[in-house]
Protein backbone atom coordinates (compact mmCIF):
# COMPACT_ATOMS: atom_id res chain seq x y z
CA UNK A 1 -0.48 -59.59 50.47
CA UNK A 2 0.13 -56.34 48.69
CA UNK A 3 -1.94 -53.07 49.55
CA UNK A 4 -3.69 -51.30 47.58
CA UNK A 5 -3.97 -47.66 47.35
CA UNK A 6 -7.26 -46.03 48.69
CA UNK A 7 -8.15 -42.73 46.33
CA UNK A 8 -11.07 -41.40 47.56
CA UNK A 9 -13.99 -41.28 44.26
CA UNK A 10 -13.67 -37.92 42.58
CA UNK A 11 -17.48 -38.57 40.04
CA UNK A 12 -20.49 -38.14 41.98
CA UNK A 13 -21.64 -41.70 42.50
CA UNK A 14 -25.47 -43.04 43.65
CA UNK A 15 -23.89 -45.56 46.30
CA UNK A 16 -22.52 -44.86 49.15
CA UNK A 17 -21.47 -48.46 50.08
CA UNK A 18 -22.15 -51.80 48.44
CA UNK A 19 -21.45 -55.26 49.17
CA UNK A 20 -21.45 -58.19 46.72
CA UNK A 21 -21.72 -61.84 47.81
CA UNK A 22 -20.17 -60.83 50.70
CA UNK A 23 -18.80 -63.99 52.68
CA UNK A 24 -17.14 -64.58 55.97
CA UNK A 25 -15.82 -67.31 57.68
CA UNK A 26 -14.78 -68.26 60.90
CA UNK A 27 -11.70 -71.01 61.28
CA UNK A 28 -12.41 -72.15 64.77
CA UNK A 29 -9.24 -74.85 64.82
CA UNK A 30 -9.12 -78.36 64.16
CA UNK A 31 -10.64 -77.82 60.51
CA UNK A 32 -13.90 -76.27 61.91
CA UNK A 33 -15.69 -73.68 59.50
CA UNK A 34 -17.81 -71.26 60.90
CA UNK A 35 -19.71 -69.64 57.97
CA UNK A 36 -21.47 -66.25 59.30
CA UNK A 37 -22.20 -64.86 56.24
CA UNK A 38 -22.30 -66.78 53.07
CA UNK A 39 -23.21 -65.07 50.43
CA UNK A 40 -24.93 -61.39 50.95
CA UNK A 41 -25.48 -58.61 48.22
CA UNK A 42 -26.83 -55.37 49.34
CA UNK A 43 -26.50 -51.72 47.67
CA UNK A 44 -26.69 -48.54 49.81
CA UNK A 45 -27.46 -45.77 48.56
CA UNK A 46 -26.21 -42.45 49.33
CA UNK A 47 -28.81 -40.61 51.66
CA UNK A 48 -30.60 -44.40 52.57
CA UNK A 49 -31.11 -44.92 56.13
CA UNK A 50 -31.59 -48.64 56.11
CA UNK A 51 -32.27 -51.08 59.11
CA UNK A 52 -31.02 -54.88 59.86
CA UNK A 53 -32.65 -57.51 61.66
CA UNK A 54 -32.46 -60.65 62.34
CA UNK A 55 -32.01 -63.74 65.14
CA UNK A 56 -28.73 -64.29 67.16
CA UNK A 57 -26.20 -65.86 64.80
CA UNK A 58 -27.98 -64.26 61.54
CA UNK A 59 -24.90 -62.64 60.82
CA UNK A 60 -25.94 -59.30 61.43
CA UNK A 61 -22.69 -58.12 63.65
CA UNK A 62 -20.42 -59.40 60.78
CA UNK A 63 -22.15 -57.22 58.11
CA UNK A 64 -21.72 -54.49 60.54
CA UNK A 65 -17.93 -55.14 61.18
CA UNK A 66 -16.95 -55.80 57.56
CA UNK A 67 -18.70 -52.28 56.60
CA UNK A 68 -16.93 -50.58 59.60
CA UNK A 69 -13.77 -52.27 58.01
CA UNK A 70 -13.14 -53.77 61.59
CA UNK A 71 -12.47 -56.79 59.55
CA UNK A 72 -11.72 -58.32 55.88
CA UNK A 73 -14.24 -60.91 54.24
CA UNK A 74 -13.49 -63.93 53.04
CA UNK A 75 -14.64 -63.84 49.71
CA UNK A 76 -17.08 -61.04 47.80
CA UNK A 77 -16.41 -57.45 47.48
CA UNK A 78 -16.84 -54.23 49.65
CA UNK A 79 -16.59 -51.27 47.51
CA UNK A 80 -17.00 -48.04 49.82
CA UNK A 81 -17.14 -44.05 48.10
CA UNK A 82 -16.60 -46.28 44.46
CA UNK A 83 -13.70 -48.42 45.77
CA UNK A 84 -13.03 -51.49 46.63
CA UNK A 85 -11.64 -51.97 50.20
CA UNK A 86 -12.13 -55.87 50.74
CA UNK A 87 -8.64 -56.92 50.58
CA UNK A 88 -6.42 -53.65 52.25
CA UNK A 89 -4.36 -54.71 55.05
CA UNK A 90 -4.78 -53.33 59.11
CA UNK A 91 -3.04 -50.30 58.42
CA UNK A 92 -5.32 -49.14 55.60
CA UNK A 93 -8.29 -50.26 57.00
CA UNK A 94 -7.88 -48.23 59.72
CA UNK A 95 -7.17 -45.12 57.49
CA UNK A 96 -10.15 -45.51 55.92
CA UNK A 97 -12.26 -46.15 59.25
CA UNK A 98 -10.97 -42.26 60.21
CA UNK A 99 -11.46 -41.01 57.39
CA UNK A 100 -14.71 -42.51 55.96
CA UNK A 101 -16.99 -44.10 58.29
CA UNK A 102 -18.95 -43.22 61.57
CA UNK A 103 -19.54 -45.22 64.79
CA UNK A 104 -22.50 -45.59 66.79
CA UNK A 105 -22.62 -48.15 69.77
CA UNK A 106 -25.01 -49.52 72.36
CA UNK A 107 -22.94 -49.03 74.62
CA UNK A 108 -21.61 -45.04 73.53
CA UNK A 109 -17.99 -46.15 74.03
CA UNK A 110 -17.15 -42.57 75.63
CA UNK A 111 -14.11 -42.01 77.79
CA UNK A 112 -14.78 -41.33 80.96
CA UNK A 113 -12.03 -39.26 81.81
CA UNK A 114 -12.87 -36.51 78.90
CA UNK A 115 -15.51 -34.11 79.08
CA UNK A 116 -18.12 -33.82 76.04
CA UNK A 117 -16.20 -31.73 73.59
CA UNK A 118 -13.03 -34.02 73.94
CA UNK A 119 -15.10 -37.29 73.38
CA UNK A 120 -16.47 -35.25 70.17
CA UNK A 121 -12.73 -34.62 69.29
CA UNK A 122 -11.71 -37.81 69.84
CA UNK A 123 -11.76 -39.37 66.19
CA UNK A 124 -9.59 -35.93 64.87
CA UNK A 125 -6.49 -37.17 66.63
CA UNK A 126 -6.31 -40.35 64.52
CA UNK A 127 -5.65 -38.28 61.25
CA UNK A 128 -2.40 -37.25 59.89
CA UNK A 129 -4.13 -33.74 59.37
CA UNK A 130 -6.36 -31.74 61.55
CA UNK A 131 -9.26 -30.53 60.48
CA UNK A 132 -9.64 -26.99 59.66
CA UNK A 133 -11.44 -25.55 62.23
CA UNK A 134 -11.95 -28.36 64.19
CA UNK A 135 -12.39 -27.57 67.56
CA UNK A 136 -15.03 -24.69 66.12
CA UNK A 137 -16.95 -28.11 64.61
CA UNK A 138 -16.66 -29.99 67.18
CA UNK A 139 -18.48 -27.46 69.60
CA UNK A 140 -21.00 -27.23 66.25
CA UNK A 141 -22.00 -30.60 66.64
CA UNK A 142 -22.24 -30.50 70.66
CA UNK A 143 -24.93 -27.74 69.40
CA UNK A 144 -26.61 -29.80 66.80
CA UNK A 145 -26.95 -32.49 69.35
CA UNK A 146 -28.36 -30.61 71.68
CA UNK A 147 -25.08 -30.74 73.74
CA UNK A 148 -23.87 -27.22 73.59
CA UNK A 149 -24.48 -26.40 77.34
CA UNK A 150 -23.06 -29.73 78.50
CA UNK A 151 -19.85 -28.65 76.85
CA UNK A 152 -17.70 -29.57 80.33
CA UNK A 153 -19.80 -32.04 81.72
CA UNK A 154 -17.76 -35.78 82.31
CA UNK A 155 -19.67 -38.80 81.00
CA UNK A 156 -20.66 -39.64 84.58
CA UNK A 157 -22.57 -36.56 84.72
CA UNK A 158 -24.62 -37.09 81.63
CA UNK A 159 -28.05 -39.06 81.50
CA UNK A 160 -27.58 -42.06 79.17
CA UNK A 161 -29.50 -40.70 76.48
CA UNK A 162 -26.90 -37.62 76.86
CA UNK A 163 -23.90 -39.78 76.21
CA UNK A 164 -26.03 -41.27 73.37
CA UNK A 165 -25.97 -37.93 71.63
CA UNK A 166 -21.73 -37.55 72.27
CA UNK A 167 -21.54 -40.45 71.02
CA UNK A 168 -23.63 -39.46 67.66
CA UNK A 169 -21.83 -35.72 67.32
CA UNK A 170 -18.27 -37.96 67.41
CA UNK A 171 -19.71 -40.14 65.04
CA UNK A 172 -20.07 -37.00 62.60
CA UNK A 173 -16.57 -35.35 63.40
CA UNK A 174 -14.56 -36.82 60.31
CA UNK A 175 -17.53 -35.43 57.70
CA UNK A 176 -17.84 -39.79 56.87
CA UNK A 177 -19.67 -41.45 54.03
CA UNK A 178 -21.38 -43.66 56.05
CA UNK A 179 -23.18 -43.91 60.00
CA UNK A 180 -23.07 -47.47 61.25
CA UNK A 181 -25.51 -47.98 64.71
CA UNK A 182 -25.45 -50.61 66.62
CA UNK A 183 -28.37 -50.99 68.48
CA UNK A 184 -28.18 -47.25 68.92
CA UNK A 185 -31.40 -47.42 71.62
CA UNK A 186 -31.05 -50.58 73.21
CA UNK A 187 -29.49 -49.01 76.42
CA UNK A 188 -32.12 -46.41 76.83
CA UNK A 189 -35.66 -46.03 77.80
CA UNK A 190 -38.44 -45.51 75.27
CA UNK A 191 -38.84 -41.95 75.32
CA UNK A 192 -34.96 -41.77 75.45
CA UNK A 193 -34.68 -44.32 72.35
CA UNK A 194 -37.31 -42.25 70.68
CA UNK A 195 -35.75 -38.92 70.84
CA UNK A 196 -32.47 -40.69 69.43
CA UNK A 197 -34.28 -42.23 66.92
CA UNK A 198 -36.08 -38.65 66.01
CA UNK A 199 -32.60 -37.10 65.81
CA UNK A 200 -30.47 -39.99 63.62
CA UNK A 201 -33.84 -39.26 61.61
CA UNK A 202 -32.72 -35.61 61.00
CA UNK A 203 -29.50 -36.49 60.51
CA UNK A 204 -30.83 -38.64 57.39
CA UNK A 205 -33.09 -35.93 56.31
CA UNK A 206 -30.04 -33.66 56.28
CA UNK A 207 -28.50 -36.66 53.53
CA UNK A 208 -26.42 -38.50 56.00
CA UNK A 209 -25.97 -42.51 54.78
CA UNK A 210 -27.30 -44.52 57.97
CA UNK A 211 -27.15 -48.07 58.20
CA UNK A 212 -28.28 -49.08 61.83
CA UNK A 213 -28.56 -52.93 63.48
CA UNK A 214 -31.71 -53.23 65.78
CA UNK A 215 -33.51 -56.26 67.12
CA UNK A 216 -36.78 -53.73 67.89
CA UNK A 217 -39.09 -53.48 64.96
CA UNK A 218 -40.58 -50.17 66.27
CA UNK A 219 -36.95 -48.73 65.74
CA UNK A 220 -36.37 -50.49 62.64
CA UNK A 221 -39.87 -48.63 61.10
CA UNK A 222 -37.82 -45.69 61.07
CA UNK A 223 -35.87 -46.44 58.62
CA UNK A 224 -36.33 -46.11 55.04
CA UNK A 225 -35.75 -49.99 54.23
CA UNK A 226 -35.22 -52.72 56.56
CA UNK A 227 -33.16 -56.07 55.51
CA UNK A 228 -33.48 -59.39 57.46
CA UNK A 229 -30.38 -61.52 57.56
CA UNK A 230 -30.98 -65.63 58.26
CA UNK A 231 -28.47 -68.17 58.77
CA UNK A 232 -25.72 -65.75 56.82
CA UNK A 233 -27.99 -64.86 54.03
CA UNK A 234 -30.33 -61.99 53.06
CA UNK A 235 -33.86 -63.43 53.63
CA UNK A 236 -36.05 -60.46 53.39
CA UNK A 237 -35.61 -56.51 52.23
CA UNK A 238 -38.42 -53.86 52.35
CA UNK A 239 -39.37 -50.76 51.56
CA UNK A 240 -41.24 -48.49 54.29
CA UNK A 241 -44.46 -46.49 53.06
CA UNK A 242 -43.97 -42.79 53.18
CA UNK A 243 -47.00 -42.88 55.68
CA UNK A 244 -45.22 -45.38 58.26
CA UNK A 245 -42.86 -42.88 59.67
CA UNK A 246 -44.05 -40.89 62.55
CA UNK A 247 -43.96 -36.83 61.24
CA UNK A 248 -41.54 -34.85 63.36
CA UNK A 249 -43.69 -32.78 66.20
């Protein structure tokens, strides 16, 4: 299979990512077909913050990995920043997932042997090119994050709700098009999950693209829109009232 070139969209476009009849399937051996998605349209726009739900086996963690370009479909189209990354090869992908798109996990996926501003830096060293300035950003973020004291501290000797927020300024190092969280709360308390919540919130207000997976409908309120996957297929999208998102104190 032949690569294509990514070029980054030079027009200002409404959408920062877009899927259409997005499929995937699973070849399990011995002829068995596992379809996890099979068939799913959605449009996000640029600035949305939009949650997914659903039941084990929905196909939730597919979407997520096909828009984190941690995989190719099978069929449909995944057009990210206006083009149309569905069929690059491993090499590309991975370009792209440096370059374009930020990581949240459950799990903060830090390094335990780096201290907070090196966890931040991680993502730099997988581009060709530094940043300009980047170590100046990366203490930025720490800051934004509410980090910038913590600067030296190990993973170990951070709360989990800390490493949460690492995770979240790394996320934001490579300037991407698109957040993806994965169950960006479900490791942490409530009042822990709620001040993450109140800061990916900020983030969005400040016109970062968030698409987040949650099983907790509280978290999903949050959100501007929340779509429910079933059985590989979109079974429900929503908008959220104005009024149904808790005002910053």
């Amino acid at each position: 299979m032949n690569e294509q070139a990514f070029v980054p969209a030079t027009a200002v476009k409404p959408l920062a990512a877009q899927v259409v009849d997005l499929q995937k399937v699973y070849f399990m051996g011995n002829d068995v077909r596992v379809p996890a998605l099979r068939g799913v349209s959605i449009d996000f726009a640029r600035g949305d913050f939009v949650a997914i739900m659903g039941a084990s086996g929905s196909g939730k963690s597919t979407l997520l990995n096909l828009l984190g370009c941690l995989d190719r479909p099978t069929s449909g189209r995944y057009i990210l920043a206006g083009n149309d990354v569905s069929r690059l090869g491993d090499k590309a992908l991975s370009r792209i997932r440096s370059r374009y798109i930020g990581f949240i996990f459950q799990s903060y996926n830090l390094i335990s042997q780096l201290n907070v501003l090196q966890n931040i830096e991680l993502p730099l060293s997988y581009l060709r090119s530094e940043l300009p300035r980047a170590r100046e950003r990366c203490v930025r973020l720490a800051r934004l994050v509410g980090l910038g004291d913590r600067l030296d501290h190990r993973p170990t000797e951070l709360s989990g709700g800390q490493q949460q927020r690492v995770a979240i300024a790394r996320a934001l190092v490579n300037n991407p098009n698109v957040i993806l969280a994965d169950e960006p709360t479900g490791n942490l308390d409530t009042s822990t999950g709620e001040e993450i919540m109140e800061l990916l919130v900020k983030l969005n207000e400040m016109g970062r693209t968030i698409i987040m997976v949650t099983h907790e409908p509280d978290i999903a309120a949050r959100a501007h829109r929340t779509i429910v996957l079933r059985d590989g297929l979109v079974e429900s999208m929503h908008s959220h009232p104005p009024e149904s998102v808790p005002a910053e104190p």
